[in-house]
N, C-alpha and C. Protein backbone atom coordinates (compact mmCIF):
# COMPACT_ATOMS: atom_id res chain seq x y z
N UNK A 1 -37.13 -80.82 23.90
CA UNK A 1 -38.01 -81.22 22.83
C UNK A 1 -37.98 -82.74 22.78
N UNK A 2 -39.20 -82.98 22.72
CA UNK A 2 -39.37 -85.00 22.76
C UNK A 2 -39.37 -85.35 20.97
N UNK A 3 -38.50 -85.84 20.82
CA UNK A 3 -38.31 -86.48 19.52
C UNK A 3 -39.09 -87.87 19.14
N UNK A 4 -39.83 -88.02 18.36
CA UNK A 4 -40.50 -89.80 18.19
C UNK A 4 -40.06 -90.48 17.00
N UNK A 5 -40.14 -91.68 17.17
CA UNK A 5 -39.27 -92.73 16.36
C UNK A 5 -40.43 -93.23 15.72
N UNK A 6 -41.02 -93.83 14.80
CA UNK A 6 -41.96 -94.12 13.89
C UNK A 6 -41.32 -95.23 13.09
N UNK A 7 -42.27 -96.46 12.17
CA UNK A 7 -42.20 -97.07 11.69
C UNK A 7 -43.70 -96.98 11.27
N UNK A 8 -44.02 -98.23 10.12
CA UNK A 8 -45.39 -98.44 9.69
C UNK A 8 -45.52 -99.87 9.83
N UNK A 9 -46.72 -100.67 10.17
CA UNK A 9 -47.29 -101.68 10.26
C UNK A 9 -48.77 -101.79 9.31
N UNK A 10 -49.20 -102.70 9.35
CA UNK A 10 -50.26 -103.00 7.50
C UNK A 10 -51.09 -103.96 9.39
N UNK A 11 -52.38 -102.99 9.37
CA UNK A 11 -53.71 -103.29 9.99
C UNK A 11 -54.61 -103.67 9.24
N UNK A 12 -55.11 -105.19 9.40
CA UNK A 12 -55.93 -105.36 7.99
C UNK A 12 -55.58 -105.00 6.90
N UNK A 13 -56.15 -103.83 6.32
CA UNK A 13 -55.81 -103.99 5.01
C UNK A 13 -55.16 -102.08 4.86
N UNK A 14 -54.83 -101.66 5.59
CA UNK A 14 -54.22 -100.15 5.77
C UNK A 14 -52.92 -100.30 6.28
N UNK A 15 -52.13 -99.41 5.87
CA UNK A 15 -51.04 -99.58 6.54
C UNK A 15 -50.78 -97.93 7.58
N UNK A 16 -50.10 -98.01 8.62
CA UNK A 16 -50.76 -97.24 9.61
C UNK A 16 -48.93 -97.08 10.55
N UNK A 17 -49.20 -95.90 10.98
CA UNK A 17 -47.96 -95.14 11.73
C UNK A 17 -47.73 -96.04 13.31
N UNK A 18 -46.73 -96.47 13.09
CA UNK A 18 -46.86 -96.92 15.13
C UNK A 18 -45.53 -96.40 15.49
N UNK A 19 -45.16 -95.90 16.66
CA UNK A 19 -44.26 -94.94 17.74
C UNK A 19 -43.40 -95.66 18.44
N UNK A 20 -42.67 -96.05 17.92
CA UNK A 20 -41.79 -97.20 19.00
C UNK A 20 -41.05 -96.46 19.51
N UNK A 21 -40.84 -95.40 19.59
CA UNK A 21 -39.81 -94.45 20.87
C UNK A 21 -39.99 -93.38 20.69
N UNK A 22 -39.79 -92.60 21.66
CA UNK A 22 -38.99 -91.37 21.63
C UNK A 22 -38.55 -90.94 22.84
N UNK A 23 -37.42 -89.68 22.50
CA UNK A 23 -36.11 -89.39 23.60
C UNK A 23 -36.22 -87.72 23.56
N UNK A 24 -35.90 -87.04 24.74
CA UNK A 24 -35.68 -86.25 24.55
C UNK A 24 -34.07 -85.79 24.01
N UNK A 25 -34.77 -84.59 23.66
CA UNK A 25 -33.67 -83.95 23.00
C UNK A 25 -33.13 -81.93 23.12
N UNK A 26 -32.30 -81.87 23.52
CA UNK A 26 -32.26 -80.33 24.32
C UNK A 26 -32.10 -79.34 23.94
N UNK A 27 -31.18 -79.73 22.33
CA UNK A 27 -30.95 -79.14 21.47
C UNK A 27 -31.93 -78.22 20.56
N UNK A 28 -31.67 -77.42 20.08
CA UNK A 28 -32.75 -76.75 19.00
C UNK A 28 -32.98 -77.49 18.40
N UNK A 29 -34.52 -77.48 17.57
CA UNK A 29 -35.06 -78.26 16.34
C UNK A 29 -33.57 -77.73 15.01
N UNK A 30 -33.24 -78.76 14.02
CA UNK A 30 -32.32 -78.54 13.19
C UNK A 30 -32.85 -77.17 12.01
N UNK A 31 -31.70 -76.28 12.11
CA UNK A 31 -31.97 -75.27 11.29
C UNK A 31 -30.89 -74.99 10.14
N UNK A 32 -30.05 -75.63 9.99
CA UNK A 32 -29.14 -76.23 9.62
C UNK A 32 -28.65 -77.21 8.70
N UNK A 33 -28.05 -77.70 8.11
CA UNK A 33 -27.64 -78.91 7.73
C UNK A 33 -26.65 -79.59 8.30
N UNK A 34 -25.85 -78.51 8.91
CA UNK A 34 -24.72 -79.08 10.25
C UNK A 34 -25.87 -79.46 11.39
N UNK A 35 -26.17 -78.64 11.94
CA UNK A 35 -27.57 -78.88 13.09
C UNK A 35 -27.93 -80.52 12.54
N UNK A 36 -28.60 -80.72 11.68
CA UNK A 36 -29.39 -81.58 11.48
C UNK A 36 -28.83 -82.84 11.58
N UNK A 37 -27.13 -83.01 11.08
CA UNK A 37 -26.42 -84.18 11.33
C UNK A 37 -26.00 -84.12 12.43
N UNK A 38 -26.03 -83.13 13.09
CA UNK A 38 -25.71 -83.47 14.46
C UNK A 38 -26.78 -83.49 15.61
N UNK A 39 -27.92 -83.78 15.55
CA UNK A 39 -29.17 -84.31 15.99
C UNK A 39 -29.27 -85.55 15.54
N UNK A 40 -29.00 -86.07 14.18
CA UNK A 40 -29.13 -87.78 13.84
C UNK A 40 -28.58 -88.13 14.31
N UNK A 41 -27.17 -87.83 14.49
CA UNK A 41 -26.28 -88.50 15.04
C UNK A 41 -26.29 -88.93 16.20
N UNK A 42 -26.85 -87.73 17.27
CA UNK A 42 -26.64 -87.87 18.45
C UNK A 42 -28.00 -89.38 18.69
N UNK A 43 -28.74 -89.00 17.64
CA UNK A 43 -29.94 -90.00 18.09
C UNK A 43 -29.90 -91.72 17.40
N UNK A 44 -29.47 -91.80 16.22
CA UNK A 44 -29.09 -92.75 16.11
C UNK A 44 -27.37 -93.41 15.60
N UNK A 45 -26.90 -92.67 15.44
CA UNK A 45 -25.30 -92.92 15.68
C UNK A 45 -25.44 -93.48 14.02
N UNK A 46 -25.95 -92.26 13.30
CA UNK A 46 -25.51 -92.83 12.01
C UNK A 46 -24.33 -92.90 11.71
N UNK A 47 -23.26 -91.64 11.73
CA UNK A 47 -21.64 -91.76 11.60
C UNK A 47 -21.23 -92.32 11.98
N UNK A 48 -21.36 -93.83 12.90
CA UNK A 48 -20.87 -94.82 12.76
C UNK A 48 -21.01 -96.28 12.80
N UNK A 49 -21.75 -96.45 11.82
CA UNK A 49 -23.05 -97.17 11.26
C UNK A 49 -22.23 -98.27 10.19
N UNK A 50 -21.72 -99.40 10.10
CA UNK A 50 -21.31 -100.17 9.09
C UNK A 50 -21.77 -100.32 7.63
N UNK A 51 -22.84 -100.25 7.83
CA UNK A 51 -23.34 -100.42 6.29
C UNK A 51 -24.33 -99.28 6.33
N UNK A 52 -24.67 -98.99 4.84
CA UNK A 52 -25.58 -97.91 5.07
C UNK A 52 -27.13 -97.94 5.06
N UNK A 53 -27.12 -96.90 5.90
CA UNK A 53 -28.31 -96.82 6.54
C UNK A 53 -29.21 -95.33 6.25
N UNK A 54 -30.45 -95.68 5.62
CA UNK A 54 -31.51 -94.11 5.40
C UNK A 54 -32.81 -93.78 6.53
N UNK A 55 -32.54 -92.48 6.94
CA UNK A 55 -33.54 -92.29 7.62
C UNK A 55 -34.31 -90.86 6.72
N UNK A 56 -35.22 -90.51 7.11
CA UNK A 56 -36.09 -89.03 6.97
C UNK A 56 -36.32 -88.64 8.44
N UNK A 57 -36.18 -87.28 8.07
CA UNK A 57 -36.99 -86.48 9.45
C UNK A 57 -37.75 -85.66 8.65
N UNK A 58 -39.07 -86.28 9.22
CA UNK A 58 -40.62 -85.43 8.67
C UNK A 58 -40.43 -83.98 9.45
N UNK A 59 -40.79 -83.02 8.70
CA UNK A 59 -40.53 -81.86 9.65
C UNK A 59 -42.19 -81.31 9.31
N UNK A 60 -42.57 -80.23 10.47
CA UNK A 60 -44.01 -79.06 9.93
C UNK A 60 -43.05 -77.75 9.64
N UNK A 61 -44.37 -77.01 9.15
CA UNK A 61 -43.59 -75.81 9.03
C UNK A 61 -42.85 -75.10 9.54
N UNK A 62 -42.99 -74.83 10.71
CA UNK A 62 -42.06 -74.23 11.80
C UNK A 62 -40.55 -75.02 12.07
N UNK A 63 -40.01 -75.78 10.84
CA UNK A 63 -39.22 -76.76 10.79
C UNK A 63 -38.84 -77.53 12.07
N UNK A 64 -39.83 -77.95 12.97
CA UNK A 64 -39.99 -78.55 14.09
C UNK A 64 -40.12 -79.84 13.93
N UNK A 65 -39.23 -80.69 14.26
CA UNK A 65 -39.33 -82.51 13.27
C UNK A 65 -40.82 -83.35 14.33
N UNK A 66 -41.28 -83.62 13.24
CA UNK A 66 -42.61 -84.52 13.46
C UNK A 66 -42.08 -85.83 13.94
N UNK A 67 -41.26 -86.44 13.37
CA UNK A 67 -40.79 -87.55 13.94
C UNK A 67 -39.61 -88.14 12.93
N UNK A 68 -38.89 -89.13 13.14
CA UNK A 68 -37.28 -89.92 12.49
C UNK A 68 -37.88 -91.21 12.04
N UNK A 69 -38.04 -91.56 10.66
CA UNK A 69 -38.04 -92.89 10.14
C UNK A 69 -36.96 -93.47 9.51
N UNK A 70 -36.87 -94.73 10.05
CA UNK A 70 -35.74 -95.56 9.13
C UNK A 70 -36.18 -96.06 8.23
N UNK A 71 -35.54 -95.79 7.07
CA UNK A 71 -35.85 -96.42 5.71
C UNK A 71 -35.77 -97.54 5.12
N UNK A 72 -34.15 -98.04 5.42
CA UNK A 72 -33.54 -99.19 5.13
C UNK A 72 -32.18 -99.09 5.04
N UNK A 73 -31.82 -100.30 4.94
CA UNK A 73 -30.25 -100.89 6.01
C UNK A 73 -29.78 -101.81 4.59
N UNK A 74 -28.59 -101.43 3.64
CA UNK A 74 -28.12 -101.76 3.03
C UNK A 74 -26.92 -102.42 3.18
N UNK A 75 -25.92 -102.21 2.21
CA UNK A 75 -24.46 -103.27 2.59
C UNK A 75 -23.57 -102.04 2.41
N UNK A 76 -22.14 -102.20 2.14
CA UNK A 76 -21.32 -101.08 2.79
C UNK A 76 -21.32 -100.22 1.88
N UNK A 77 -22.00 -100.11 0.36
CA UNK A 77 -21.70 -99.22 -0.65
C UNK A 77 -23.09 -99.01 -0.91
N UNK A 78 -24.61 -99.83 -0.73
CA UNK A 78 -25.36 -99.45 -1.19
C UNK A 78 -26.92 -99.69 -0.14
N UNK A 79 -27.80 -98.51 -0.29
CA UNK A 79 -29.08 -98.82 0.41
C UNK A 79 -30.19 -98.49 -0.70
N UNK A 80 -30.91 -99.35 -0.71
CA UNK A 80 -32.34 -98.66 -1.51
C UNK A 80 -33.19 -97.71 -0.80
N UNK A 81 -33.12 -96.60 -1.31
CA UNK A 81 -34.83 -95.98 -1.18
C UNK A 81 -35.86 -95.79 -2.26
N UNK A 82 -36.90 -95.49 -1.80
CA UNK A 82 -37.92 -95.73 -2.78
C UNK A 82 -38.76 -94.67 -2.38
N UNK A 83 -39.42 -93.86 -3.45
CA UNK A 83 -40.41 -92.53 -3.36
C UNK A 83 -41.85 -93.27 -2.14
N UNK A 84 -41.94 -94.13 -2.39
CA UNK A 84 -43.11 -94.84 -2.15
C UNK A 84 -43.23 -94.89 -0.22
N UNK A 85 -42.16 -95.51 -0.18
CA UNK A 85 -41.84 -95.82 1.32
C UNK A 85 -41.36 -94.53 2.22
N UNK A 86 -40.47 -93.66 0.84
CA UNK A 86 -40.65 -92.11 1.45
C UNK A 86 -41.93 -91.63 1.81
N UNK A 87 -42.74 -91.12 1.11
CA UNK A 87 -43.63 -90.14 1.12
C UNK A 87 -44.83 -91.16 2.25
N UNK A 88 -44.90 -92.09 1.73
CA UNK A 88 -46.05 -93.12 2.93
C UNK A 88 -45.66 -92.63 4.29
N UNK A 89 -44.98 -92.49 4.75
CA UNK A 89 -44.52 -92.21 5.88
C UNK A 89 -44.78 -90.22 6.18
N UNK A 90 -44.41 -89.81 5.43
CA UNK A 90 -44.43 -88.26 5.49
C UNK A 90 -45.72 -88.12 5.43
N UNK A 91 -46.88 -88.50 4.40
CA UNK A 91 -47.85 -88.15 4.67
C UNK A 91 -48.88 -88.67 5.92
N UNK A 92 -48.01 -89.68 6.21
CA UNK A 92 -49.14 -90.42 7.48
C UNK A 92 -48.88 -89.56 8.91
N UNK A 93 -47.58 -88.57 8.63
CA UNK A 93 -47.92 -87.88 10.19
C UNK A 93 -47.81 -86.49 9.38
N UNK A 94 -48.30 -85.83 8.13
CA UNK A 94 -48.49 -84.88 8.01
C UNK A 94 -47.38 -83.84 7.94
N UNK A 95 -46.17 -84.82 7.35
CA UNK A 95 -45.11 -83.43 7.19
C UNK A 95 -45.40 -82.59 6.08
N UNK A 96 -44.63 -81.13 6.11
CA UNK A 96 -44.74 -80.13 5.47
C UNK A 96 -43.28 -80.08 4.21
N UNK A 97 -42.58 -80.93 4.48
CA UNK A 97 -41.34 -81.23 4.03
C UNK A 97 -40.37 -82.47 4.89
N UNK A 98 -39.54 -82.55 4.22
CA UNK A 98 -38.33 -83.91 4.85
C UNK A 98 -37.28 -83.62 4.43
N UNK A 99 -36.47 -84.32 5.03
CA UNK A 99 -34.64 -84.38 5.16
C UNK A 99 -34.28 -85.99 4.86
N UNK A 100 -33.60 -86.21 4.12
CA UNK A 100 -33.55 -87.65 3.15
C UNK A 100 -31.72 -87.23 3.67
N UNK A 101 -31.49 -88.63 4.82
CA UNK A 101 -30.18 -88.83 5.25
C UNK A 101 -30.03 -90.19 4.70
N UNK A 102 -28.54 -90.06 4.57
CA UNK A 102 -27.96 -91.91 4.73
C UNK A 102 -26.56 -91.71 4.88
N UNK A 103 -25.84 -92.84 5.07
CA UNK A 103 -24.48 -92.16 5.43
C UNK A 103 -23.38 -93.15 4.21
N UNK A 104 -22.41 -93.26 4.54
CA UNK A 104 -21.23 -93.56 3.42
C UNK A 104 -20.07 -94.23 4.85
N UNK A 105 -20.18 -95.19 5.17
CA UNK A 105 -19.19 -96.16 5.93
C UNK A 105 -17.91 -95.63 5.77
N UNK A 106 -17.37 -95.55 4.50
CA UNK A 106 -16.11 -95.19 4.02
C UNK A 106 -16.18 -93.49 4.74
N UNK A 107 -16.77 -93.04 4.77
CA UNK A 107 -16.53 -91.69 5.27
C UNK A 107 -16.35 -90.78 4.50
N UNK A 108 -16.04 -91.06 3.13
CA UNK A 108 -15.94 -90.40 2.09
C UNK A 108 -17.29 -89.61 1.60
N UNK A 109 -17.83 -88.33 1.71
CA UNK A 109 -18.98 -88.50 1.45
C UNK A 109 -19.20 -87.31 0.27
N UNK A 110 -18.91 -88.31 -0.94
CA UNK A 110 -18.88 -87.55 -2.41
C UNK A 110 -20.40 -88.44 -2.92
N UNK A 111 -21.12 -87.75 -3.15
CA UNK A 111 -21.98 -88.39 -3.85
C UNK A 111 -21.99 -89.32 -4.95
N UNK A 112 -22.56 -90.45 -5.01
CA UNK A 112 -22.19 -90.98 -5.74
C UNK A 112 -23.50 -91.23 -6.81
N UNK A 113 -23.40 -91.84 -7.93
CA UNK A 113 -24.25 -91.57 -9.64
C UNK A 113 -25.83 -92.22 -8.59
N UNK A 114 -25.68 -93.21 -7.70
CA UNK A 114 -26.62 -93.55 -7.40
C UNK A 114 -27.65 -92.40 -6.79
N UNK A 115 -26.71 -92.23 -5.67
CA UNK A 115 -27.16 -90.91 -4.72
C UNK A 115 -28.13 -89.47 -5.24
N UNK A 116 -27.25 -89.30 -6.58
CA UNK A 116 -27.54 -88.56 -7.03
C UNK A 116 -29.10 -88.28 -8.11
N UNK A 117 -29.33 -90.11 -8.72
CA UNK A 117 -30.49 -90.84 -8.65
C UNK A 117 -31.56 -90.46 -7.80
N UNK A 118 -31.57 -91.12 -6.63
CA UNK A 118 -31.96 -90.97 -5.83
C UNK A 118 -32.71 -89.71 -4.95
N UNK A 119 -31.96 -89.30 -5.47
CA UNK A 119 -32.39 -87.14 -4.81
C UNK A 119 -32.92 -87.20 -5.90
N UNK A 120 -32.83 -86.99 -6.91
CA UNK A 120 -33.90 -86.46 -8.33
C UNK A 120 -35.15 -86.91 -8.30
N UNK A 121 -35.07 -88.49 -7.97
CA UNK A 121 -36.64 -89.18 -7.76
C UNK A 121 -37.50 -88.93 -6.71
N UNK A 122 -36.74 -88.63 -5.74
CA UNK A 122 -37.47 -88.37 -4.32
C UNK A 122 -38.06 -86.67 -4.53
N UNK A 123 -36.98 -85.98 -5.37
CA UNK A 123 -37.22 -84.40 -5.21
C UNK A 123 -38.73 -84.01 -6.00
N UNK A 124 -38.23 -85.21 -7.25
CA UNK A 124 -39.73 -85.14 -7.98
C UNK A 124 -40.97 -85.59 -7.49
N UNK A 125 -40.93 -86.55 -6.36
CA UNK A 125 -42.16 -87.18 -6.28
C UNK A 125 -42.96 -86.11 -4.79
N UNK A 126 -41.64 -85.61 -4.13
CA UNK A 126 -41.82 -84.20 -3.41
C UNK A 126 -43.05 -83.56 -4.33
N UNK A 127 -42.30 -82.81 -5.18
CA UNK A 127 -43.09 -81.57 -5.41
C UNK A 127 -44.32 -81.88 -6.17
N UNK A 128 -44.26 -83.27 -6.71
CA UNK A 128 -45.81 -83.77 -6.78
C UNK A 128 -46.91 -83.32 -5.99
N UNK A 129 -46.78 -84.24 -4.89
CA UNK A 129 -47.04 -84.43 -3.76
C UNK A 129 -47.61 -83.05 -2.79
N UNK A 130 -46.96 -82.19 -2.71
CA UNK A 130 -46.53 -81.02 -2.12
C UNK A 130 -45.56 -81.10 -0.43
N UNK A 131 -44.71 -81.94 -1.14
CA UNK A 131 -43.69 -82.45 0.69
C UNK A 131 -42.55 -81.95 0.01
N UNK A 132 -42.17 -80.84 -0.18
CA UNK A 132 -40.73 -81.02 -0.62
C UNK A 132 -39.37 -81.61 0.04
N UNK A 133 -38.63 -82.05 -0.67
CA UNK A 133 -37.52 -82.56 0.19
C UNK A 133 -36.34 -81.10 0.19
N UNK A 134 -36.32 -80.69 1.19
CA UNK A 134 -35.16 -79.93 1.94
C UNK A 134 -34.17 -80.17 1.36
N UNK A 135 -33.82 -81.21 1.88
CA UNK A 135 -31.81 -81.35 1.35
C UNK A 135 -32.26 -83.03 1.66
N UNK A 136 -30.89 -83.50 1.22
CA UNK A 136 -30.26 -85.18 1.38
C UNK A 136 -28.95 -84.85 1.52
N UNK A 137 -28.88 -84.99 2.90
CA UNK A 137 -27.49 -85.44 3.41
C UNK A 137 -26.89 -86.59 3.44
N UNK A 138 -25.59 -86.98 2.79
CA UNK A 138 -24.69 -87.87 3.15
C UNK A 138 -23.74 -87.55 4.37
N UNK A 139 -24.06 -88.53 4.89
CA UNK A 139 -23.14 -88.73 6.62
C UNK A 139 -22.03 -89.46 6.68
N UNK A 140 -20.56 -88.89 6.71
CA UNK A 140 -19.57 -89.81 7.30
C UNK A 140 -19.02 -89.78 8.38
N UNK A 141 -17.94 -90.09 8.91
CA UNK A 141 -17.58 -89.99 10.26
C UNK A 141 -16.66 -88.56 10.13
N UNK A 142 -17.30 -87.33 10.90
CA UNK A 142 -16.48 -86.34 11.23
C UNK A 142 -17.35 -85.40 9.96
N UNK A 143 -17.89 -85.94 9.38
CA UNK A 143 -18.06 -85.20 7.54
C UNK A 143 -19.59 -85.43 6.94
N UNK A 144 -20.05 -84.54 6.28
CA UNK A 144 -21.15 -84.49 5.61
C UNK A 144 -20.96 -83.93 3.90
N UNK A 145 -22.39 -84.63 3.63
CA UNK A 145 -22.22 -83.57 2.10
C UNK A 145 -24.01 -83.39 2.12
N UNK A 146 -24.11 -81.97 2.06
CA UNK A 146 -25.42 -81.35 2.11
C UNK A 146 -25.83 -80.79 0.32
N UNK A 147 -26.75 -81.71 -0.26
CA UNK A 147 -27.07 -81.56 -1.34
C UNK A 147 -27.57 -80.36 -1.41
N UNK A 148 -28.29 -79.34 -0.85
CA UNK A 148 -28.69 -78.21 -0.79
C UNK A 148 -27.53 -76.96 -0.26
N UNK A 149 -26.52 -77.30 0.37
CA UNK A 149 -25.76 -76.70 0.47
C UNK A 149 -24.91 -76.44 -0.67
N UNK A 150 -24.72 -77.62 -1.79
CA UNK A 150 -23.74 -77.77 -2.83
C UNK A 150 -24.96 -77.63 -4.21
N UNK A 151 -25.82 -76.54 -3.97
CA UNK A 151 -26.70 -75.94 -4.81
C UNK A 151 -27.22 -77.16 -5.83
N UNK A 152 -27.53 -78.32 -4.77
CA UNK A 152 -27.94 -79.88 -5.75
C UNK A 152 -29.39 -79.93 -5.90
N UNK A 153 -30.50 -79.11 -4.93
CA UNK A 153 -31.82 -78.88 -4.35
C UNK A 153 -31.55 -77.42 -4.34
């Protein structure tokens, strides 16, 4: 399965999807929440990542990932995301839902008051929308915490 890497660029006055990579990948599409950190990982080495770092994987229905966006690159305790920069991206290649990762340097990966922020705003602006967000995983080294696993989504 060929995986694509995505970002957005502002054309005139639109802002618009451009493809700066993709790799294959041999593994099953993630069905999982273990699966799924261990597909980021393998692709961008979030678990061992200094400061933290958010990506999404736009998925379609057949939970087959549309493509991996990076969100933003914070300092060792904190990254911003924003509903805005989420969903712009999900709707420009037509996902059916997303996976809202970032990881925790410390490795410790207890959610923290922010985190927990963070999933509520994104979950709401989801079901606005009609993109629901799946889960938000926190990534540490060796360790995860799957908000949908820990009945958080």
């Amino acid at each position: 399965m060929k995986v694509n890497f995505y970002d957005t660029r502002v054309r005139g006055n639109r802002t618009v999807l451009v493809k700066e990579g993709s790799v294959d990948y041999s593994a099953e599409p993630p069905s999982s929440p273990e699966s799924a950190v261990k597909m980021l990982n393998q692709l961008t080495s979030l678990d061992s990542r200094g400061e933290e770092n958010c990506y999404i994987i736009a998925l379609n229905t057949r939970n087959r990932p549309l493509g991996i966006f990076f969100l933003s690159k914070g300092t060792a305790s904190l990254s911003i995301v924003g509903p805005r920069e989420t969903f712009l991206r999900a709707l420009l290649i037509g996902a059916t839902h997303i996976i809202l990762f970032h990881n925790h340097p410390s490795s410790i990966c207890v959610p923290s008051r922010d985190d927990i922020t963070v999933t509520e705003r994104i979950k709401k602006a989801g079901e606005l929308i009609g993109i629901p967000l799946t889960d938000h995983i926190i990534v540490g080294k060796g360790d995860y915490y799957s908000f949908r696993e820990h009945g958080k989504l």
